[in-house]
C-alpha atoms as a PDB file:
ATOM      1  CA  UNK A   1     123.434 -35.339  38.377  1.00  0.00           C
ATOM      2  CA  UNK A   2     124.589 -35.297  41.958  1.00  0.00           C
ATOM      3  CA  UNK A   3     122.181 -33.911  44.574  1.00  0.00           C
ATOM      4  CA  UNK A   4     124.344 -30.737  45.686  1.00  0.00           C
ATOM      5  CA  UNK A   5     123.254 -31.671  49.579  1.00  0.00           C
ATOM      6  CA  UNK A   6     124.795 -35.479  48.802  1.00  0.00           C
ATOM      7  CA  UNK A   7     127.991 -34.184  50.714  1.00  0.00           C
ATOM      8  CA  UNK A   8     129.695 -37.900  50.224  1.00  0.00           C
ATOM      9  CA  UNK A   9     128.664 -37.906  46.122  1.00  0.00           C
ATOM     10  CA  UNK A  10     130.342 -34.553  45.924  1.00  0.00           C
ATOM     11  CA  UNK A  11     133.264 -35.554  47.944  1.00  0.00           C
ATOM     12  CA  UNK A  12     134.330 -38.879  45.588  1.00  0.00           C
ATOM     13  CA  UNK A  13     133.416 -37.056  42.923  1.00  0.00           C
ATOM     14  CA  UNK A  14     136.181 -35.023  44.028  1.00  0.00           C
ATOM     15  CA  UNK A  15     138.210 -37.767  44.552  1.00  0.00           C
ATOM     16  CA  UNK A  16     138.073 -38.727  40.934  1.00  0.00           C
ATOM     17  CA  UNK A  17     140.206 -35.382  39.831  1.00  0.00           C
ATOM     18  CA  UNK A  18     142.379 -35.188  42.639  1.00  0.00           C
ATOM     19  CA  UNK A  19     144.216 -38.299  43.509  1.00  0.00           C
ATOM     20  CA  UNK A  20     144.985 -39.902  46.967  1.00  0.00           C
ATOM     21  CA  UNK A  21     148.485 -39.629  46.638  1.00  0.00           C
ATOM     22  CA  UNK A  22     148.604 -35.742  46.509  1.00  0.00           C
ATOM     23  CA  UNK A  23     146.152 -35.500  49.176  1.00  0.00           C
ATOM     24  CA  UNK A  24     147.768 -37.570  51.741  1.00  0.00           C
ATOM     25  CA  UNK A  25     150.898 -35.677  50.380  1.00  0.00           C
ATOM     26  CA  UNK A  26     149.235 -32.122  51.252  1.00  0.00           C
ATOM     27  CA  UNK A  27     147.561 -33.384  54.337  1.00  0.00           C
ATOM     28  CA  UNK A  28     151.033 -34.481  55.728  1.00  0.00           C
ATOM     29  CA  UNK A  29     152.320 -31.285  54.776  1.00  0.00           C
ATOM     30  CA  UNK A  30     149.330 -29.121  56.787  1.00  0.00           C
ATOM     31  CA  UNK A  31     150.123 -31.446  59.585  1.00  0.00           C
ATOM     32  CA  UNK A  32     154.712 -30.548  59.436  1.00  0.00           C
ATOM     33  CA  UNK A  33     153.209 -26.793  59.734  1.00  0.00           C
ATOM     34  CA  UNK A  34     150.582 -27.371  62.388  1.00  0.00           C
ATOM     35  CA  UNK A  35     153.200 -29.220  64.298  1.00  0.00           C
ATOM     36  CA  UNK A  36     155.859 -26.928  63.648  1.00  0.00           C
ATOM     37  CA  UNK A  37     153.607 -22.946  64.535  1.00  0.00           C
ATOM     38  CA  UNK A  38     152.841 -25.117  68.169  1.00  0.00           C
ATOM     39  CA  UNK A  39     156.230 -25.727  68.744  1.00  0.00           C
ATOM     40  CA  UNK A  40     157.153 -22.250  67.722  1.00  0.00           C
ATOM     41  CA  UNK A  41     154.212 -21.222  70.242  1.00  0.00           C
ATOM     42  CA  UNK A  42     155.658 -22.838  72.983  1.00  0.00           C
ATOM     43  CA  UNK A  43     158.819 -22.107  72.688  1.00  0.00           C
ATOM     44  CA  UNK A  44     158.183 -18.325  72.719  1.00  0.00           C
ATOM     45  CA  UNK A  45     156.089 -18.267  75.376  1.00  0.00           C
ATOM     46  CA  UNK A  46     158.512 -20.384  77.625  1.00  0.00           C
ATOM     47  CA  UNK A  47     161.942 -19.288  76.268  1.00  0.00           C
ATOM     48  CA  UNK A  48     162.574 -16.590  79.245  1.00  0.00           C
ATOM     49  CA  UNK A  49     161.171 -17.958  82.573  1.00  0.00           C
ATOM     50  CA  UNK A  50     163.873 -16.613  84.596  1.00  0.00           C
ATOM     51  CA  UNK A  51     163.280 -13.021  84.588  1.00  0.00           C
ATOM     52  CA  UNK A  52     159.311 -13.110  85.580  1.00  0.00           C
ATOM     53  CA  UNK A  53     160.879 -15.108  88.818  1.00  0.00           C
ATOM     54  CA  UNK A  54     163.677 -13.016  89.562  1.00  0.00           C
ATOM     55  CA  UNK A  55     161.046  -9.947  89.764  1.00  0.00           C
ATOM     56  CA  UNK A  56     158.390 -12.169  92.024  1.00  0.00           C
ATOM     57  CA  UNK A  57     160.929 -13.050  93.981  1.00  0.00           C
ATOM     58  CA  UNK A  58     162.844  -9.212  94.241  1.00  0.00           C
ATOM     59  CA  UNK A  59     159.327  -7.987  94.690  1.00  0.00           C
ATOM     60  CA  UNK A  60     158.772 -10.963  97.655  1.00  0.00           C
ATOM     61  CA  UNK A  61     161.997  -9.360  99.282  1.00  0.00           C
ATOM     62  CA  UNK A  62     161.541  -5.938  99.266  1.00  0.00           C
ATOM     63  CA  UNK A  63     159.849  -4.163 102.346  1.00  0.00           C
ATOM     64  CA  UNK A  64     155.907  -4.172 102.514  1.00  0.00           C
ATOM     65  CA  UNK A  65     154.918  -0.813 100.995  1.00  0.00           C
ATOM     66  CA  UNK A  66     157.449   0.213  98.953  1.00  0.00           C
ATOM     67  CA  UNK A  67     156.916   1.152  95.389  1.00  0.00           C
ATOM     68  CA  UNK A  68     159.294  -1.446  93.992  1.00  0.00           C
ATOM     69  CA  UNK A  69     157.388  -3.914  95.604  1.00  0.00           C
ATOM     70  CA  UNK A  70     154.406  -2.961  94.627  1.00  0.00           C
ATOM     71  CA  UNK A  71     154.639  -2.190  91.363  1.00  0.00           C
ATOM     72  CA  UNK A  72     156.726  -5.831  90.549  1.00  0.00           C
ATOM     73  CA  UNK A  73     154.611  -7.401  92.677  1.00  0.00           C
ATOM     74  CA  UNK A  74     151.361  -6.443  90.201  1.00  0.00           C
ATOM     75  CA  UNK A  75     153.261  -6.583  87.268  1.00  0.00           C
ATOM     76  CA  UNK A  76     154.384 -10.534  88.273  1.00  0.00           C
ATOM     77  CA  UNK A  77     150.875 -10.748  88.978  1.00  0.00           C
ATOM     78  CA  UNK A  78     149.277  -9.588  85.778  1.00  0.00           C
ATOM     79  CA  UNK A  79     151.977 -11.694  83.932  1.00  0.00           C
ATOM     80  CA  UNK A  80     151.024 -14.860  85.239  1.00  0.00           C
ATOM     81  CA  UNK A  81     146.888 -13.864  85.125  1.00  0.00           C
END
């Protein structure tokens, strides 16, 4: 009988039903979808850059205490905290 705290006995035990093939095959898999959610990540967080800049810099160019300026300026600023 294997010791249920022998994590290694348990684990080729395992083994022993489930064959190396189909776990490398699944484990390859996991990693395609890993791979593929970061790449989605990224891409949505970098797909519009422009308009974030266009407001820091329309904020930048508009007079010293107006509300436009203001208010872009914080908003560029909470976008970027």
């Amino acid at each position: 009988m294997i010791d249920q705290f022998d994590k290694p006995a348990v684990f080729f035990q395992f083994l022993k039903f489930f064959p190396l093939r189909l776990l490398s095959q699944k484990l390859d898999e996991l990693k395609d979808k890993i791979q593929g959610a970061l790449v989605d990540r990224v891409v949505e967080d970098f797909v519009d850059i422009t308009t974030p800049l266009k407001q820091f810099t329309d904020a930048v160019l508009a007079p010293e205490g107006t509300t436009y300026h203001t208010l872009l300026f914080k908003l560029f600023t909470f976008i970027i905290t």
